[in-house]
PDB file of N, CA and C in Angstrom:
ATOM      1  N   UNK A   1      68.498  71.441  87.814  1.00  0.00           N
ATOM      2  CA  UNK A   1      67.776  72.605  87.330  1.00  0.00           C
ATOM      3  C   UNK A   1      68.349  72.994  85.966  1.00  0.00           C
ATOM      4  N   UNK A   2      67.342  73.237  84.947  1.00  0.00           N
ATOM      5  CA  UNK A   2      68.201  73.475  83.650  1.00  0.00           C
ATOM      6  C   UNK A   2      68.101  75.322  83.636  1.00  0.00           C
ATOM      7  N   UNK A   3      69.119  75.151  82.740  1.00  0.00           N
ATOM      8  CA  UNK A   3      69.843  76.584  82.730  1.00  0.00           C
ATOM      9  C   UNK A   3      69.040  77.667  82.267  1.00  0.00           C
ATOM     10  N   UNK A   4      68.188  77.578  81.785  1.00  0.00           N
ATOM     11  CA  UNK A   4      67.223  78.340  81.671  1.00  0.00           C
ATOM     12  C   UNK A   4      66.161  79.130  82.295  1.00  0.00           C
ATOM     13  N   UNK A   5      65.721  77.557  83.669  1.00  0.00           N
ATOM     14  CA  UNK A   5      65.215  77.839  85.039  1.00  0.00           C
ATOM     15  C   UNK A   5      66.004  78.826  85.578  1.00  0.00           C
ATOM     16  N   UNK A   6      67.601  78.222  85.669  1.00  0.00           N
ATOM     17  CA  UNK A   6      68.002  78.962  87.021  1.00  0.00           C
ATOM     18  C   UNK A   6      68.316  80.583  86.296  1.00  0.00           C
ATOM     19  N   UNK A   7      68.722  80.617  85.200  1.00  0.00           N
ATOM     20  CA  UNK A   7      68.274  82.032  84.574  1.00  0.00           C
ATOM     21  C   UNK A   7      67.358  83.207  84.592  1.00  0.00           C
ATOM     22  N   UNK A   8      66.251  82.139  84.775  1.00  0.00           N
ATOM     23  CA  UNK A   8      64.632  83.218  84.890  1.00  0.00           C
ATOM     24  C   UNK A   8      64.727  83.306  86.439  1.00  0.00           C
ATOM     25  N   UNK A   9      65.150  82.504  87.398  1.00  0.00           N
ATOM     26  CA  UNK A   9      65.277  82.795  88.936  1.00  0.00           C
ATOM     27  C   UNK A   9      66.063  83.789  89.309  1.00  0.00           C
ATOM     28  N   UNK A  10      67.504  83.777  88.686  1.00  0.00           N
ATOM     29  CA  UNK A  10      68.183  84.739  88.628  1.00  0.00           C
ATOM     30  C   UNK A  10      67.500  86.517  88.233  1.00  0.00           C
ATOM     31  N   UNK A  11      67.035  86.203  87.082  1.00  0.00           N
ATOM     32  CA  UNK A  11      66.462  87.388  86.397  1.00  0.00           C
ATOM     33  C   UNK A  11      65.414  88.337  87.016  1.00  0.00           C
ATOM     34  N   UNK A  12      64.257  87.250  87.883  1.00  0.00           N
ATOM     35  CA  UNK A  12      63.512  87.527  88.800  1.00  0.00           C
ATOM     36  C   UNK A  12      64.140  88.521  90.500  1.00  0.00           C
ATOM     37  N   UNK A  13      65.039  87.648  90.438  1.00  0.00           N
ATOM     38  CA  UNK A  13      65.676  88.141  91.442  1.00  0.00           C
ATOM     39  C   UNK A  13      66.301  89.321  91.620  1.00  0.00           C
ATOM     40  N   UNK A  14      67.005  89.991  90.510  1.00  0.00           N
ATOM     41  CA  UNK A  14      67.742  91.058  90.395  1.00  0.00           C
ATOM     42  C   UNK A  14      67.151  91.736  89.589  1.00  0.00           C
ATOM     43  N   UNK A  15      66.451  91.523  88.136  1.00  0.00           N
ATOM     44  CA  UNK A  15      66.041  91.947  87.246  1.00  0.00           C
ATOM     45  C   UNK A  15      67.000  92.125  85.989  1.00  0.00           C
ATOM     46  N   UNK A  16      66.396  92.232  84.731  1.00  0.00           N
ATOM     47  CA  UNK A  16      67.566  92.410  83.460  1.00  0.00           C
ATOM     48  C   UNK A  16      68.000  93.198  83.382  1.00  0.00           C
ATOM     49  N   UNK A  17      69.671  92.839  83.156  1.00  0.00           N
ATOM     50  CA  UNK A  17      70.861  94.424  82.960  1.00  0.00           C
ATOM     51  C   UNK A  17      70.264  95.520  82.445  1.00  0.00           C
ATOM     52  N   UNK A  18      69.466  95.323  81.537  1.00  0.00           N
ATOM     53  CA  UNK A  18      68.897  97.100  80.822  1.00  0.00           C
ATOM     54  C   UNK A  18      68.402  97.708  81.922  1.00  0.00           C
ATOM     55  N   UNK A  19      67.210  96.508  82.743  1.00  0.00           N
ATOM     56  CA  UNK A  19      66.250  97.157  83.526  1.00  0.00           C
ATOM     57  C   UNK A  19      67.023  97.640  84.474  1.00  0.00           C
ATOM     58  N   UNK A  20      68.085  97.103  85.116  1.00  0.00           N
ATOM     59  CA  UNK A  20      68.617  97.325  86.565  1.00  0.00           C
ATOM     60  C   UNK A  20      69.074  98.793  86.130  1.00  0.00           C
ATOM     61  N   UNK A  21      69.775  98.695  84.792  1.00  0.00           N
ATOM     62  CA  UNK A  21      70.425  99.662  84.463  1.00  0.00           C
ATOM     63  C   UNK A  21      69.445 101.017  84.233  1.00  0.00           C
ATOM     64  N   UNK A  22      68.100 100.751  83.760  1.00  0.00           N
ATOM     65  CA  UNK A  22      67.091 102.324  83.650  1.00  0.00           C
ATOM     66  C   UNK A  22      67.072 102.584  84.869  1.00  0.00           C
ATOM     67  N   UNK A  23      66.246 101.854  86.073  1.00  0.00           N
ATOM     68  CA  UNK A  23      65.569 102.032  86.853  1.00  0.00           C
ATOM     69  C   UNK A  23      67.046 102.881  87.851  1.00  0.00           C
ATOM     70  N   UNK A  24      68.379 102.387  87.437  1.00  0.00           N
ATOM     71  CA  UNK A  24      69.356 103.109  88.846  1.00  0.00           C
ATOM     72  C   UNK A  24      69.751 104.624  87.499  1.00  0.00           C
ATOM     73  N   UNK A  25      69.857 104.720  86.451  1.00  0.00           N
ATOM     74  CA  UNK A  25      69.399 105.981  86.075  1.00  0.00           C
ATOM     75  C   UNK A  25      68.476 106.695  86.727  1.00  0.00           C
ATOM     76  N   UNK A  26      67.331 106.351  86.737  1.00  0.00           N
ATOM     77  CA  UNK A  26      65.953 106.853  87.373  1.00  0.00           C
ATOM     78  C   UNK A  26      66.224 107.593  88.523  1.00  0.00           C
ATOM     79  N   UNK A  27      66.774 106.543  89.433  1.00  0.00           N
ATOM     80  CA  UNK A  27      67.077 106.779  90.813  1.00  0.00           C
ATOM     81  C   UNK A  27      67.796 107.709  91.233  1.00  0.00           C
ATOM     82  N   UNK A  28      69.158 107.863  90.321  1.00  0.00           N
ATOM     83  CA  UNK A  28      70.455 108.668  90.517  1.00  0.00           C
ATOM     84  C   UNK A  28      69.752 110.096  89.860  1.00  0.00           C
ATOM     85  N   UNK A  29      69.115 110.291  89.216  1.00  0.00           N
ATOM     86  CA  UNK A  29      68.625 111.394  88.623  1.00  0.00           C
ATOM     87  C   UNK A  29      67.914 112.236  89.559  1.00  0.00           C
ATOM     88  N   UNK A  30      66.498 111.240  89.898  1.00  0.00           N
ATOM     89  CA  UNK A  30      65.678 111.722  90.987  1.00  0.00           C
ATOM     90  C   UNK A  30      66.197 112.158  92.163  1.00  0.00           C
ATOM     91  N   UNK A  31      67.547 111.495  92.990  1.00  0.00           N
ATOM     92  CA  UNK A  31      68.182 111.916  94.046  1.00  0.00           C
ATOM     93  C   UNK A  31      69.372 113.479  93.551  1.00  0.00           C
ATOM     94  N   UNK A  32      69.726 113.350  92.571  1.00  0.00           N
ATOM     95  CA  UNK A  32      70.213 114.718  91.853  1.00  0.00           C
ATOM     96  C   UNK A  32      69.411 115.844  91.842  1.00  0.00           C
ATOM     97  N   UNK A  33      67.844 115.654  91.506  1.00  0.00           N
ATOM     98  CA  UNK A  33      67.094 116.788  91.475  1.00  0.00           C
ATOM     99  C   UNK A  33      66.038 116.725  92.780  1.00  0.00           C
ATOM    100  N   UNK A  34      66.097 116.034  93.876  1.00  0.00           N
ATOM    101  CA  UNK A  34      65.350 116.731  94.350  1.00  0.00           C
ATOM    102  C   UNK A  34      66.248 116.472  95.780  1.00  0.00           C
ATOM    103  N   UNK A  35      67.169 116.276  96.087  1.00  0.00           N
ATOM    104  CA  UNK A  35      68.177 115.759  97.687  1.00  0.00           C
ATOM    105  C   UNK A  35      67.456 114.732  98.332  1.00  0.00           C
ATOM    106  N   UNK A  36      66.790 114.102  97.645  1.00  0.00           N
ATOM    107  CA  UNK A  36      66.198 112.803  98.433  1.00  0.00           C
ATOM    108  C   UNK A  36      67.427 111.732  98.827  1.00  0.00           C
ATOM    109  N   UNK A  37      67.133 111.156  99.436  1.00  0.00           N
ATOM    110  CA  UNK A  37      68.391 109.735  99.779  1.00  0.00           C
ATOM    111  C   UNK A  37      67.625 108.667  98.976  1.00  0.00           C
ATOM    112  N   UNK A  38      68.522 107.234  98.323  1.00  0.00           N
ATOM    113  CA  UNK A  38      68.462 106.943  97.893  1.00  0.00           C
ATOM    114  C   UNK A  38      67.633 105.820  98.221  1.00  0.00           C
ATOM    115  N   UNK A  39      67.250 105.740  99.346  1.00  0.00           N
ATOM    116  CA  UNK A  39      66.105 104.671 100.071  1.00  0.00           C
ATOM    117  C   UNK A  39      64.975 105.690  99.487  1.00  0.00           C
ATOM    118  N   UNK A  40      64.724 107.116 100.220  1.00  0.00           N
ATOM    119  CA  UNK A  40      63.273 107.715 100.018  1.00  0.00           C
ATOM    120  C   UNK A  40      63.225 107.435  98.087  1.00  0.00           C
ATOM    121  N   UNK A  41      63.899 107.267  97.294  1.00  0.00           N
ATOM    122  CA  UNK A  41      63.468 107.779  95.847  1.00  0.00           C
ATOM    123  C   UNK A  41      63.167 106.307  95.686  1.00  0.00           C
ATOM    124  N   UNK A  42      63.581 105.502  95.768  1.00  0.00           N
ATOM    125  CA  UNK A  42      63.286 104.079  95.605  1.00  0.00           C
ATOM    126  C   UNK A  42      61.914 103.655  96.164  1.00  0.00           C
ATOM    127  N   UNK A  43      61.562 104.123  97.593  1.00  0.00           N
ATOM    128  CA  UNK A  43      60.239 104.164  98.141  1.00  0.00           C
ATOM    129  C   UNK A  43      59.375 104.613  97.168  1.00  0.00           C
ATOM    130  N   UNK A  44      59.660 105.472  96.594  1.00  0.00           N
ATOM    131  CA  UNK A  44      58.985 106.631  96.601  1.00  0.00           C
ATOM    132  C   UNK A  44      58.285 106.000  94.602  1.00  0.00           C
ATOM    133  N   UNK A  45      59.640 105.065  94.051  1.00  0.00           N
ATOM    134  CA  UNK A  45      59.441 104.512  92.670  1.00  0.00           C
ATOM    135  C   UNK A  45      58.587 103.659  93.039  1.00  0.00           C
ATOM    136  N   UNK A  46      58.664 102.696  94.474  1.00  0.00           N
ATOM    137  CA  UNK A  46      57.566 101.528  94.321  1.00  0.00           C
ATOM    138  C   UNK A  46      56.402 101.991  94.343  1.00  0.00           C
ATOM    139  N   UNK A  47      56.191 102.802  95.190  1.00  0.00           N
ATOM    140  CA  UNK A  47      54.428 103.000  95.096  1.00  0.00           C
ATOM    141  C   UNK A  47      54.033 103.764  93.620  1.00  0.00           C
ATOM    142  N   UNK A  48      54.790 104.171  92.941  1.00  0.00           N
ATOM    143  CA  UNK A  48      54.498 105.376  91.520  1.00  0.00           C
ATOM    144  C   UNK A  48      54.144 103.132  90.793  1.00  0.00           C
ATOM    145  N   UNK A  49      55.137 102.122  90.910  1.00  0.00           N
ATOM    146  CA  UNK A  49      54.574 101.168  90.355  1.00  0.00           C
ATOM    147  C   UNK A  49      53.558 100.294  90.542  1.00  0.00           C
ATOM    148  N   UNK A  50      53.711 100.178  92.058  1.00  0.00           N
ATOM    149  CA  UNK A  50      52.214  99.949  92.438  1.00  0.00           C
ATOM    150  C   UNK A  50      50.611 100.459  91.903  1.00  0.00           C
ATOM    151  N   UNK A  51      51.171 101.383  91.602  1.00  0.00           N
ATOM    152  CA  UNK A  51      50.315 102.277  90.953  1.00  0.00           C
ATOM    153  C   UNK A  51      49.730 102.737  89.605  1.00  0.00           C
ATOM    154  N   UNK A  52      51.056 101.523  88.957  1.00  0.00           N
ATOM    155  CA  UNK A  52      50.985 101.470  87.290  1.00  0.00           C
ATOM    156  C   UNK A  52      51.376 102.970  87.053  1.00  0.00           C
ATOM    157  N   UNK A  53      51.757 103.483  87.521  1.00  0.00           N
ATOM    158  CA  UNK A  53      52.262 105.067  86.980  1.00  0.00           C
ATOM    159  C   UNK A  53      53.688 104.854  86.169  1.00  0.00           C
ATOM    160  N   UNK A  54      55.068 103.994  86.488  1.00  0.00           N
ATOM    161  CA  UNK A  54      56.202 104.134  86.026  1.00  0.00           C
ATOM    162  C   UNK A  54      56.439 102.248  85.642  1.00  0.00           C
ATOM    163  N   UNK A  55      56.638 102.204  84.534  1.00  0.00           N
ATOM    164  CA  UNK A  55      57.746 101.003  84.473  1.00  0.00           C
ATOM    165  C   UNK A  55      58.380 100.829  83.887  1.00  0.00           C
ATOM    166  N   UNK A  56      59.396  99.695  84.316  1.00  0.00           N
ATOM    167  CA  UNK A  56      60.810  99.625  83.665  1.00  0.00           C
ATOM    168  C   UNK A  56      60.863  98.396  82.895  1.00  0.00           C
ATOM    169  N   UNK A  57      60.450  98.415  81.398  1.00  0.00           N
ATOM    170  CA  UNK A  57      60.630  97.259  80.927  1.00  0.00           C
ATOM    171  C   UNK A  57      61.720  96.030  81.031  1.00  0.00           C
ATOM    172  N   UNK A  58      61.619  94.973  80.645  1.00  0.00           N
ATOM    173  CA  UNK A  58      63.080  94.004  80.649  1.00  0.00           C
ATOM    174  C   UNK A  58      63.752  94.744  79.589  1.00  0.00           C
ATOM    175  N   UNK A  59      63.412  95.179  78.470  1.00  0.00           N
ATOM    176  CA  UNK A  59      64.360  95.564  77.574  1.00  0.00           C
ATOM    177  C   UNK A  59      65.014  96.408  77.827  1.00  0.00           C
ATOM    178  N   UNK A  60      64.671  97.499  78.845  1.00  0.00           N
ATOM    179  CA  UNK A  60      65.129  98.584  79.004  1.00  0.00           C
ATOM    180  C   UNK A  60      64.273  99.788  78.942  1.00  0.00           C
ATOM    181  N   UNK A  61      64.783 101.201  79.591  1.00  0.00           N
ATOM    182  CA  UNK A  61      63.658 101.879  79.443  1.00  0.00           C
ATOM    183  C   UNK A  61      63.060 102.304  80.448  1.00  0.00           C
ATOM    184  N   UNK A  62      62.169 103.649  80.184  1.00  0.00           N
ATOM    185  CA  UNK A  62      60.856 103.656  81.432  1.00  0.00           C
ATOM    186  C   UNK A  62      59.678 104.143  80.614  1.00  0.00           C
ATOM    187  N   UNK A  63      58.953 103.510  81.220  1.00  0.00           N
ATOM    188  CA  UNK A  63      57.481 103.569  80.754  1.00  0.00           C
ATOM    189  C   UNK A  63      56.552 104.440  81.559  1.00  0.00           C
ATOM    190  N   UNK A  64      56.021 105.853  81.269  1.00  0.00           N
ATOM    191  CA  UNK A  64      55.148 106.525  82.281  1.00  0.00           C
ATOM    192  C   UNK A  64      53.824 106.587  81.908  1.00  0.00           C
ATOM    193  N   UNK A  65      53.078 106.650  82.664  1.00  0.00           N
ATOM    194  CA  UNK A  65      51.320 106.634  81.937  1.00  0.00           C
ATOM    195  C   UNK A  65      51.248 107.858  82.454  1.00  0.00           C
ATOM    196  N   UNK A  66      50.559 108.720  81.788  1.00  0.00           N
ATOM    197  CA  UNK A  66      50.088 110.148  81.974  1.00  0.00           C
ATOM    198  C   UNK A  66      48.335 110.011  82.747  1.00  0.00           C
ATOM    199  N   UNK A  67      48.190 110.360  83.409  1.00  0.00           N
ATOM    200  CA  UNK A  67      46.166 110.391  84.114  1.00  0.00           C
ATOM    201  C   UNK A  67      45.848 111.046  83.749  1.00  0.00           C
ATOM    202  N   UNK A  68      44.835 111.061  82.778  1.00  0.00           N
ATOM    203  CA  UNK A  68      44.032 112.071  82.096  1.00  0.00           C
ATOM    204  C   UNK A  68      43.246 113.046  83.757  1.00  0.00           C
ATOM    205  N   UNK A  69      43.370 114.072  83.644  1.00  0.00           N
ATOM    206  CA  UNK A  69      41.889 114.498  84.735  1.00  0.00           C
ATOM    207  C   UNK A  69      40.831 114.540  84.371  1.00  0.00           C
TER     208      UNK A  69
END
């Protein structure tokens, strides 16, 4: 496997240091302001992405889309 493969498998797997690094900002914040545990805020991020509402680029970062009403 060249090193590049097993890189992007890796990357897939865990995600990129920036990203790992926004998204557990995100997390630690959200469980700071509202006493959620750290399973419910994580639940609670997948469906906001499922949803195209929040993402966490590879570069780093979060990305929110606002819904017009």
């Amino acid at each position: 496997m060249l090193f590049k493969e097993k890189e992007h498998l890796l990357m897939n797997k865990k995600g990129h240091p920036k990203q790992r690094q926004s998204r557990n900002m995100v997390i630690m914040e959200c469980m700071e302001l509202t006493g959620w545990s750290r399973a419910k805020v994580v639940a609670s991020l997948k469906e906001l992405e499922a949803a195209n509402l929040i993402k966490f680029p590879t570069a780093g970062g979060v990305m929110l889309r606002e819904e017009a009403l």
